[in-house]
N, C-alpha and C. Protein backbone atom coordinates (compact mmCIF):
# COMPACT_ATOMS: atom_id res chain seq x y z
N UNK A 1 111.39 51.23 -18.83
CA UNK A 1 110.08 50.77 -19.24
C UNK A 1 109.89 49.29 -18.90
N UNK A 2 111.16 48.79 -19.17
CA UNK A 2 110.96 47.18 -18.77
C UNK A 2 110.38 46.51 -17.36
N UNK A 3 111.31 47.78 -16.63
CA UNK A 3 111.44 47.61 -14.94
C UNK A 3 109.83 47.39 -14.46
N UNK A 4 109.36 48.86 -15.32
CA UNK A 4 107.74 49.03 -15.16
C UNK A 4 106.62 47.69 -15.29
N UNK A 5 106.96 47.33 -16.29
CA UNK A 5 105.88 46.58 -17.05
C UNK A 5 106.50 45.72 -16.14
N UNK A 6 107.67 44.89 -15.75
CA UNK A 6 107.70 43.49 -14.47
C UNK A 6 107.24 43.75 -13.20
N UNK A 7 107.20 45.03 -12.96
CA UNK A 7 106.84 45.52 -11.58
C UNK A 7 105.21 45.34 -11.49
N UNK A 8 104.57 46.45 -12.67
CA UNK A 8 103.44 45.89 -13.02
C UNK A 8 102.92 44.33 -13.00
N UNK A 9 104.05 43.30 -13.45
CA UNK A 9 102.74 41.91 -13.85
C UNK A 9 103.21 41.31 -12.22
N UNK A 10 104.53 41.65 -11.40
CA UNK A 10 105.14 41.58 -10.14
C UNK A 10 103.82 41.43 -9.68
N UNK A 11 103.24 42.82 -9.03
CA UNK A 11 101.94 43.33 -8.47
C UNK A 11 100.80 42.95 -8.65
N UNK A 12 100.72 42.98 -10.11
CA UNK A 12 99.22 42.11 -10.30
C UNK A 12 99.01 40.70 -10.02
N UNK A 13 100.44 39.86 -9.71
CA UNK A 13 100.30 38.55 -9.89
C UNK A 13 100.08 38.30 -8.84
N UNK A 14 100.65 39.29 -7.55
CA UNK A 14 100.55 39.13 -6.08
C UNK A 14 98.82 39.40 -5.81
N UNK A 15 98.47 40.24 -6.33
CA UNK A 15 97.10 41.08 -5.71
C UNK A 15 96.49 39.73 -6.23
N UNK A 16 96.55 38.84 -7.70
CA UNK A 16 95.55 38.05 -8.16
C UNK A 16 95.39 36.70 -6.84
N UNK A 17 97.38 36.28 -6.43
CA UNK A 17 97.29 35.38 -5.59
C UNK A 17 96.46 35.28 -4.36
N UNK A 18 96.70 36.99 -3.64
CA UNK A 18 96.37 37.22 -2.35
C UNK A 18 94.68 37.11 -2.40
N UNK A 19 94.10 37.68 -3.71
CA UNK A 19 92.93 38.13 -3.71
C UNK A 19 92.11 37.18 -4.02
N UNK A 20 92.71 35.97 -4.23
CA UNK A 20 91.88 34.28 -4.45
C UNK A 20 92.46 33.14 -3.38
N UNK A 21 93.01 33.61 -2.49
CA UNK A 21 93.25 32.53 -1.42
C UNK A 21 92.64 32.28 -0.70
N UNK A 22 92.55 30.46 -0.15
CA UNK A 22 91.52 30.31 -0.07
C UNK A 22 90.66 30.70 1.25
N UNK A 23 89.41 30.68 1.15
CA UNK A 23 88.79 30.80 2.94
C UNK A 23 89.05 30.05 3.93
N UNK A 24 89.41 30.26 5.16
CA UNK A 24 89.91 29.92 6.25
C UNK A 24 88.49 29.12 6.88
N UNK A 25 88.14 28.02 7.29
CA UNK A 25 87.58 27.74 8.02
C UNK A 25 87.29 26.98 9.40
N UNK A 26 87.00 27.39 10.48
CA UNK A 26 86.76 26.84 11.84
C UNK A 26 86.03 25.60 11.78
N UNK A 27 85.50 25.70 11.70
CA UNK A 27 84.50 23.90 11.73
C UNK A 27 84.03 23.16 10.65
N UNK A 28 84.23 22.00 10.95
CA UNK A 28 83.97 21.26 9.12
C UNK A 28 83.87 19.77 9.85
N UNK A 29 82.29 19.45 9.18
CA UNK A 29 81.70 18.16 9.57
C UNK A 29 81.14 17.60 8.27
N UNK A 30 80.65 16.06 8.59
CA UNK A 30 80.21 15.81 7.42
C UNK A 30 78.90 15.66 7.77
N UNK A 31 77.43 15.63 6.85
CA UNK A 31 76.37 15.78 7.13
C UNK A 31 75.71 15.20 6.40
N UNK A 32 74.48 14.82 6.33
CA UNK A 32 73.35 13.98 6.25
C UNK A 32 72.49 15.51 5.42
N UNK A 33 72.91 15.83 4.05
CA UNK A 33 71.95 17.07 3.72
C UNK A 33 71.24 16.74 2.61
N UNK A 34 69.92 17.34 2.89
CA UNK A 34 68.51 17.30 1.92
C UNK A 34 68.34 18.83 1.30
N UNK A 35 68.29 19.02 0.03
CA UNK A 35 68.27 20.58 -0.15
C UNK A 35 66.77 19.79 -1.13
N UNK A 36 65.74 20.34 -1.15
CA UNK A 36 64.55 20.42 -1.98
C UNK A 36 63.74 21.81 -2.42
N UNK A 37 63.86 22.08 -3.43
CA UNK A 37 63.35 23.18 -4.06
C UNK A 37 63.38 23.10 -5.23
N UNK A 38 62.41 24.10 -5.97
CA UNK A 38 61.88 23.57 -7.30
C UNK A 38 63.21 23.57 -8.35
N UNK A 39 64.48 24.37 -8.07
CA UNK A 39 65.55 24.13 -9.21
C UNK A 39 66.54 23.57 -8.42
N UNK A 40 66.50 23.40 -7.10
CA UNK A 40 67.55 22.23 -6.46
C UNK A 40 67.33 21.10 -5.66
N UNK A 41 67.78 20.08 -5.80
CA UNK A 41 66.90 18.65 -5.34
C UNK A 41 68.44 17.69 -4.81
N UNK A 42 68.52 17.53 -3.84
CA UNK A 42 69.63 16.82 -3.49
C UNK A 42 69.74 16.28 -2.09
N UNK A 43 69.83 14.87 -2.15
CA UNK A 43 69.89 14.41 -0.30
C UNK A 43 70.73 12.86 -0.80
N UNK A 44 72.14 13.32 0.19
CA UNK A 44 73.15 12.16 0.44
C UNK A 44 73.96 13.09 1.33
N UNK A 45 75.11 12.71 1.74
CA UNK A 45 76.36 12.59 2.26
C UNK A 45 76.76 14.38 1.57
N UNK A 46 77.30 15.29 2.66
CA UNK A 46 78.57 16.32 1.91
C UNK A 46 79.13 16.70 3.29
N UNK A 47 79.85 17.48 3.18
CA UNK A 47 80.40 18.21 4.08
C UNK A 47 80.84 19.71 3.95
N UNK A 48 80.23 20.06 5.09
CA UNK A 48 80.52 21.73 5.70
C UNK A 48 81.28 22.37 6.51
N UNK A 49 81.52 23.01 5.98
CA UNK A 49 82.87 24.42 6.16
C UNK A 49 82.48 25.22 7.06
N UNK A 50 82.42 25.57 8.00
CA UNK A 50 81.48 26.73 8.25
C UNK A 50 82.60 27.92 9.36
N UNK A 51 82.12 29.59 9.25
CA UNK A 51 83.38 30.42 10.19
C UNK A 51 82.21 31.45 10.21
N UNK A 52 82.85 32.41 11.25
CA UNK A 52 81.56 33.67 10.92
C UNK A 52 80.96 34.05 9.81
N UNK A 53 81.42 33.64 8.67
CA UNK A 53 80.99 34.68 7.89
C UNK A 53 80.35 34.17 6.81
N UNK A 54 81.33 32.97 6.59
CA UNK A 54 80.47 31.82 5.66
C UNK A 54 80.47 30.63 5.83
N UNK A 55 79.93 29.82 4.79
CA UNK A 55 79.77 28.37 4.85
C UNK A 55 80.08 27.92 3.31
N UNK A 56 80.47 26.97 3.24
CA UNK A 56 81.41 25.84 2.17
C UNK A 56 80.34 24.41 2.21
N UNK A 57 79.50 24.04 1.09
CA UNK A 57 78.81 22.89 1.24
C UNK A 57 79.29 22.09 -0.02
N UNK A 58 80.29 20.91 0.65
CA UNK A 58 80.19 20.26 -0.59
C UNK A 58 79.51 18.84 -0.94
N UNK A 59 78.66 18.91 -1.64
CA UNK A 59 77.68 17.82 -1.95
C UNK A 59 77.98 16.73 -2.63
N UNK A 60 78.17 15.68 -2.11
CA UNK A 60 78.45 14.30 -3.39
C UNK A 60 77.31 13.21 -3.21
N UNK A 61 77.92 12.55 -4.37
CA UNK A 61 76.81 11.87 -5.02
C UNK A 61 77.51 9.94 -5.05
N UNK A 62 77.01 9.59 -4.64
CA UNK A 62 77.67 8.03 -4.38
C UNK A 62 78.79 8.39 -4.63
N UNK A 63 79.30 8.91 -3.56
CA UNK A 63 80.51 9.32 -3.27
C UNK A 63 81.58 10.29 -4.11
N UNK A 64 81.07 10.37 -4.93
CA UNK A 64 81.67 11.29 -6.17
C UNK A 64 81.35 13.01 -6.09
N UNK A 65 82.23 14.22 -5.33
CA UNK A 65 81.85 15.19 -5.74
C UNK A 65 80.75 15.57 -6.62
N UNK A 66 79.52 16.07 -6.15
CA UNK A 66 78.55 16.49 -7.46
C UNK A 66 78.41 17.75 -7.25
N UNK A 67 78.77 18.93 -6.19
CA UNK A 67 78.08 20.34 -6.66
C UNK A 67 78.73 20.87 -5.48
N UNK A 68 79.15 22.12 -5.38
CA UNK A 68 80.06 22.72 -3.98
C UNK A 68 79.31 24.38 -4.33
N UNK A 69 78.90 24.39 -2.90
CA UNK A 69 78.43 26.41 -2.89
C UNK A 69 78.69 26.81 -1.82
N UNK A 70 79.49 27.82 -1.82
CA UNK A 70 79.73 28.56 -0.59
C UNK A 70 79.06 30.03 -1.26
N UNK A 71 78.70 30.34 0.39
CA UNK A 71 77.88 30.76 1.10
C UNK A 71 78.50 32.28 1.83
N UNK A 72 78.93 33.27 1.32
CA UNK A 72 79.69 34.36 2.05
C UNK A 72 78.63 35.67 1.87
N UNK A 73 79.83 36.94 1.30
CA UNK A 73 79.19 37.95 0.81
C UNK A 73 78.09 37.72 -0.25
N UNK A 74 78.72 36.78 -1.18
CA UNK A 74 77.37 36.48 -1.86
C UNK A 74 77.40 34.77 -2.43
N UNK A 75 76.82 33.57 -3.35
CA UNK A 75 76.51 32.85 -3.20
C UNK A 75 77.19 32.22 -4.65
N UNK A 76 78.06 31.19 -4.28
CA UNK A 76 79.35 30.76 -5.57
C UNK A 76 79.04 29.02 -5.92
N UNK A 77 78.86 29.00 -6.82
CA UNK A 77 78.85 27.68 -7.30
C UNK A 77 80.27 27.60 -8.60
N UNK A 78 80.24 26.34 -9.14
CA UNK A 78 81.28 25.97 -9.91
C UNK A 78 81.50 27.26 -11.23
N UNK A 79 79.74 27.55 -11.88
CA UNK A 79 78.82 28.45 -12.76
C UNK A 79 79.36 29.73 -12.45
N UNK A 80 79.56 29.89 -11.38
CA UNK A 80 79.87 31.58 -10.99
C UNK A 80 79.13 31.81 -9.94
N UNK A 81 79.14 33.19 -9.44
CA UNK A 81 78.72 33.52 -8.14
C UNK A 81 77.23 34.65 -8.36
N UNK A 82 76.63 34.49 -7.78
CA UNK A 82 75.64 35.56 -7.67
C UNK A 82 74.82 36.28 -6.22
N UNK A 83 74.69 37.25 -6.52
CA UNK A 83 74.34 38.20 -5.25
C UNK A 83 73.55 37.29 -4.51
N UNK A 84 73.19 37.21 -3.07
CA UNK A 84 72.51 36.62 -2.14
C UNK A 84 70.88 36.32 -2.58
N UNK A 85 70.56 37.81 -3.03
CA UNK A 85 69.03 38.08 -3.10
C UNK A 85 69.03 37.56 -4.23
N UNK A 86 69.63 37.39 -5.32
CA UNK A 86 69.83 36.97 -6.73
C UNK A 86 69.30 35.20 -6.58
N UNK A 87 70.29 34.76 -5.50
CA UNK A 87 70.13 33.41 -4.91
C UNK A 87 68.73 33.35 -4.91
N UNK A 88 68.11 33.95 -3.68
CA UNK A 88 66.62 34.11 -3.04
C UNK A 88 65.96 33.85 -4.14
N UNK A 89 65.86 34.44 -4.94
CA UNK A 89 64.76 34.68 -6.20
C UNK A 89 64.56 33.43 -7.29
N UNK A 90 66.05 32.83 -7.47
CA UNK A 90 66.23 32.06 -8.15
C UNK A 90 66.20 30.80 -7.82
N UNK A 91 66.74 30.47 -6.60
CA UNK A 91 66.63 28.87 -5.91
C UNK A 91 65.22 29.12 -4.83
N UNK A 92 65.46 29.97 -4.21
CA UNK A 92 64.59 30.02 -2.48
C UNK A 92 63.08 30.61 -2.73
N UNK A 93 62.55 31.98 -2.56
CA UNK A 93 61.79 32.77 -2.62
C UNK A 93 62.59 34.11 -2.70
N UNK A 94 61.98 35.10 -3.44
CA UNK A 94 62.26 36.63 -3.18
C UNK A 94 62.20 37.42 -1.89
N UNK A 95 61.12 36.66 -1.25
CA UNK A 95 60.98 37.71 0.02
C UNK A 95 61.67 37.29 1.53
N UNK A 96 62.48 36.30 0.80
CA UNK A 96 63.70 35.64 2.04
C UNK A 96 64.32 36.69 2.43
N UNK A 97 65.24 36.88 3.48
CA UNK A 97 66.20 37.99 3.76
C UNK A 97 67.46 37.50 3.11
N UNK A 98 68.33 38.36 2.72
CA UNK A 98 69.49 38.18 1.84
C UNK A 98 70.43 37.15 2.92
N UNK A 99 70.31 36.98 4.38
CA UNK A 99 71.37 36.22 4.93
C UNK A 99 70.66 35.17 5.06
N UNK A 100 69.06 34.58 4.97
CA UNK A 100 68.76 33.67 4.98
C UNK A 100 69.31 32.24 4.96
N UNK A 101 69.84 32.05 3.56
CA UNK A 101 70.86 30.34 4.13
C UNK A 101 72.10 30.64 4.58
N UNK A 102 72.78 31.79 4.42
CA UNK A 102 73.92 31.54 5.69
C UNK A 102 73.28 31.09 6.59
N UNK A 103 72.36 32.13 7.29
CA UNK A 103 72.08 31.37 8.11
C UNK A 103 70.91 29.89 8.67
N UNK A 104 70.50 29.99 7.81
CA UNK A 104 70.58 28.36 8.14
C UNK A 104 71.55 27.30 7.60
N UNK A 105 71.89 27.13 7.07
CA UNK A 105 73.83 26.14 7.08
C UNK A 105 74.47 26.55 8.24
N UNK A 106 74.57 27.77 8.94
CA UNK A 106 75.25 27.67 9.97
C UNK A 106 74.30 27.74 11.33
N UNK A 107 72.81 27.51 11.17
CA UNK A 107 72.55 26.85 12.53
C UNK A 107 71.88 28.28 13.37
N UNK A 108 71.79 29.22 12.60
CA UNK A 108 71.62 30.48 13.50
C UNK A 108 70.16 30.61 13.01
N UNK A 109 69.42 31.30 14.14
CA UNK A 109 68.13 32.33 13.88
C UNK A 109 68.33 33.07 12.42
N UNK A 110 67.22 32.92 11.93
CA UNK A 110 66.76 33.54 10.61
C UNK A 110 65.33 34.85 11.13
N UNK A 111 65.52 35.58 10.06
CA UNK A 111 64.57 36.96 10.32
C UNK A 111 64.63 37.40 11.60
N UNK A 112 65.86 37.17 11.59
CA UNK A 112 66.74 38.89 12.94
C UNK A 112 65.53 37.96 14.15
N UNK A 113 65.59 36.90 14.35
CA UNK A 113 64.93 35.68 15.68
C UNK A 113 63.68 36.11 15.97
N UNK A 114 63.23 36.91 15.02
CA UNK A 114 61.35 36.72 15.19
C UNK A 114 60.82 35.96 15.54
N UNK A 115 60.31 35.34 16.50
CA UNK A 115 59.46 34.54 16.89
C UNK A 115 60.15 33.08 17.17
N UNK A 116 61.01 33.39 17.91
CA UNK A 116 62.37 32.55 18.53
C UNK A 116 61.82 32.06 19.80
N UNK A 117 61.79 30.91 20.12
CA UNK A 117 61.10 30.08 21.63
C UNK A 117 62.56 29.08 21.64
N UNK A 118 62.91 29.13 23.08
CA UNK A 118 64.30 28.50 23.46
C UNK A 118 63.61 27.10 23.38
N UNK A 119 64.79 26.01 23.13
CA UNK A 119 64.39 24.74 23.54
C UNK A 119 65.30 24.15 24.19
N UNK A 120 65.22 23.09 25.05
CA UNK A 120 66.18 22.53 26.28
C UNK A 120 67.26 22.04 24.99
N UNK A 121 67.23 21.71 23.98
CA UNK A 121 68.53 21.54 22.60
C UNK A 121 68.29 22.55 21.96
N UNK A 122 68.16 23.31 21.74
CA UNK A 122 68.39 24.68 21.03
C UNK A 122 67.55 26.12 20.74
N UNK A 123 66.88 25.58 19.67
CA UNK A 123 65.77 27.01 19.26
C UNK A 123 64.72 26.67 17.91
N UNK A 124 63.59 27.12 18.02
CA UNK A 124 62.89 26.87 16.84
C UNK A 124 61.62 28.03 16.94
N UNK A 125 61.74 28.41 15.54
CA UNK A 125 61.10 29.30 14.69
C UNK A 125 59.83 28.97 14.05
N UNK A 126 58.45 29.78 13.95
CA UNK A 126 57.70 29.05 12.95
C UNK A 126 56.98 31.02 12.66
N UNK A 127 57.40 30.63 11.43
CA UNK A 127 56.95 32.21 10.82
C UNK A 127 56.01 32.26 9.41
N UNK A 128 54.89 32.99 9.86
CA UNK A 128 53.95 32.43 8.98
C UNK A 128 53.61 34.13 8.40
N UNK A 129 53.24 34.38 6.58
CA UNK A 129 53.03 35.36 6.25
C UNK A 129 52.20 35.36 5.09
N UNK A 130 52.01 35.88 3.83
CA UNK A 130 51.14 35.52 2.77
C UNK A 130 52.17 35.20 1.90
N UNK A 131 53.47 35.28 2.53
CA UNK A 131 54.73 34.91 1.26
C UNK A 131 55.00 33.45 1.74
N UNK A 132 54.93 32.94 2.67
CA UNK A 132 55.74 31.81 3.63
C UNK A 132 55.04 31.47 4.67
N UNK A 133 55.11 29.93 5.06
CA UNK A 133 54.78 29.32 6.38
C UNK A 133 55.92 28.20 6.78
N UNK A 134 56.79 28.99 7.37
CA UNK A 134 58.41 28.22 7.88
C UNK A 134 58.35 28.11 9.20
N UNK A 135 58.25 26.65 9.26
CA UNK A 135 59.14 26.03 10.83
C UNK A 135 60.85 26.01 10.32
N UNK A 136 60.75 26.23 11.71
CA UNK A 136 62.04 26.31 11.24
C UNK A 136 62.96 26.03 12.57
N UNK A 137 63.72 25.01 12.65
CA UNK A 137 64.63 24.19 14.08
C UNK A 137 65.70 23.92 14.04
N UNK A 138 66.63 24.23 14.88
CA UNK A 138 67.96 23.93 15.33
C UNK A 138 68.02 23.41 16.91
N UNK A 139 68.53 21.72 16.65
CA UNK A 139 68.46 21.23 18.29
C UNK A 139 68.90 20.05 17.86
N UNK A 140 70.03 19.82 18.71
CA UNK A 140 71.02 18.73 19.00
C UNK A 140 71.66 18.52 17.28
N UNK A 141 72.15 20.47 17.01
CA UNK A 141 73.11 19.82 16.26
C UNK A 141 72.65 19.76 15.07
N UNK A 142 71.38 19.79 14.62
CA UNK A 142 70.61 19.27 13.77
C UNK A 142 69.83 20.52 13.05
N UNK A 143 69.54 20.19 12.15
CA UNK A 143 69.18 21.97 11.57
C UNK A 143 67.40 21.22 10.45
N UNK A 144 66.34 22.18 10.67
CA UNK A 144 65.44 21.62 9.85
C UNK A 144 64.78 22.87 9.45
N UNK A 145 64.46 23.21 7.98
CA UNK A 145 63.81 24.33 7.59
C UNK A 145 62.92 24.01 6.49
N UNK A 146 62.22 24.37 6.86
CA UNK A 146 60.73 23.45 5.69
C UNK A 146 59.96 25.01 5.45
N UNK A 147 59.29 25.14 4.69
CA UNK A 147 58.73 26.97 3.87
C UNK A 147 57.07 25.59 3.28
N UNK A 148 56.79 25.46 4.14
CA UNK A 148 54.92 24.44 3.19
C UNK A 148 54.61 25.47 2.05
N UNK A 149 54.76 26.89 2.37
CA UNK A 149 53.47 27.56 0.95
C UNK A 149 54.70 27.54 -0.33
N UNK A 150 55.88 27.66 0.12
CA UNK A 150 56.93 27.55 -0.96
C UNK A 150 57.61 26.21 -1.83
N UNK A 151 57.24 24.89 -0.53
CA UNK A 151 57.29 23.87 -1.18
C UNK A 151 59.59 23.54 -0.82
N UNK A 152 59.79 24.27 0.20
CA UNK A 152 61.31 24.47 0.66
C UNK A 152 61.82 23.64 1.78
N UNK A 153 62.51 22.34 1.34
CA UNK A 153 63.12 22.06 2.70
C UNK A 153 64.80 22.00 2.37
N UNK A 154 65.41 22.20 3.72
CA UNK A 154 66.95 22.16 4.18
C UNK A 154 66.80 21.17 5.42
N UNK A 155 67.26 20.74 5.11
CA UNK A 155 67.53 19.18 6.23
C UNK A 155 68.79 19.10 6.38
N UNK A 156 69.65 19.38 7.44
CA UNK A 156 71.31 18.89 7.90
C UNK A 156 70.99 17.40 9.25
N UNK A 157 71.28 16.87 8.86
CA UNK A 157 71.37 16.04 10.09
C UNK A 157 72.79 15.03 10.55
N UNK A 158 73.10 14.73 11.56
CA UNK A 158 74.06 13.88 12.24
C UNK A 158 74.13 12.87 11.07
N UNK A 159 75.49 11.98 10.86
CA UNK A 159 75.15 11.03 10.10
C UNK A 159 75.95 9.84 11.48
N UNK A 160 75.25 8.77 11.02
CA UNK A 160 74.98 7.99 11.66
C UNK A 160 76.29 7.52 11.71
N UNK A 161 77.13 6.89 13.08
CA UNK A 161 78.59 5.62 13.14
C UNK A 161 79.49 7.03 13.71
């Protein structure tokens, strides 16, 4: 019985280790980010994580860690994690698509590149509906997503030196 129950906390302790280690990430810069929306408001200095699948934003505040969310299957702050669309509803709009800020933190076409026009630095979007009127740009590096009827901007930019 003994053997059992060590084998048991053996196993669980492995599955808990394996099953919280941390995310692997390919590229990580520091950035110039503006998040504005009616329950999140933040523009200084953080740095991003970013790999296929997700993104890692950590935000500080005169230099002091103030708020870290990554960005995967679904959307994790210090508070806990909540479903993507959960996100949408609560920070963004409801009628966002659930990969929406992945993909913009990582720089990609949003709404499967509807209305996608190449630019000699990258690509930009402007999608207009009775829910939303989003420009929306990626070029030289630089990422800009503004929503006017929602009152939504994401600003990444180069930081300067």
């Amino acid at each position: 019985m003994r053997y059992m129950a060590r084998l048991f906390i053996v196993s669980l302790g492995l599955f808990l280790f394996l099953g919280c280690a941390p995310m692997q990430y390919e590229k990580h810069e520091t950035r110039l980010i503006i998040f504005k929306t009616a329950k999140l408001k933040y523009a200084d200095l953080g740095y991003i994580r970013r790999n296929k699948d997700a993104v890692k934003v950590d935000l500080f505040m005169a230099g002091q860690a103030a708020r870290s969310i990554e960005v995967g299957k679904s959307v994790c702050f210090e508070e806990g994690c909540m479903s993507r669309s959960d996100f949408n509803k609560e920070y963004l709009h409801p009628s966002y698509p659930d990969d929406l800020l992945l993909n913009v933190l990582s720089g990609r076409p949003i709404f499967e590149k509807a209305a996608i026009a190449q630019t000699a630095q990258g690509f930009t979007q402007e999608l207009k509906s009775s829910e939303y009127d989003i420009t929306y740009r990626v070029e030289n590096a630089e990422i800009y997503f503004k929503d006017r009827k929602n009152m939504i901007l994401i600003k990444i930019s180069k930081t300067k030196g």
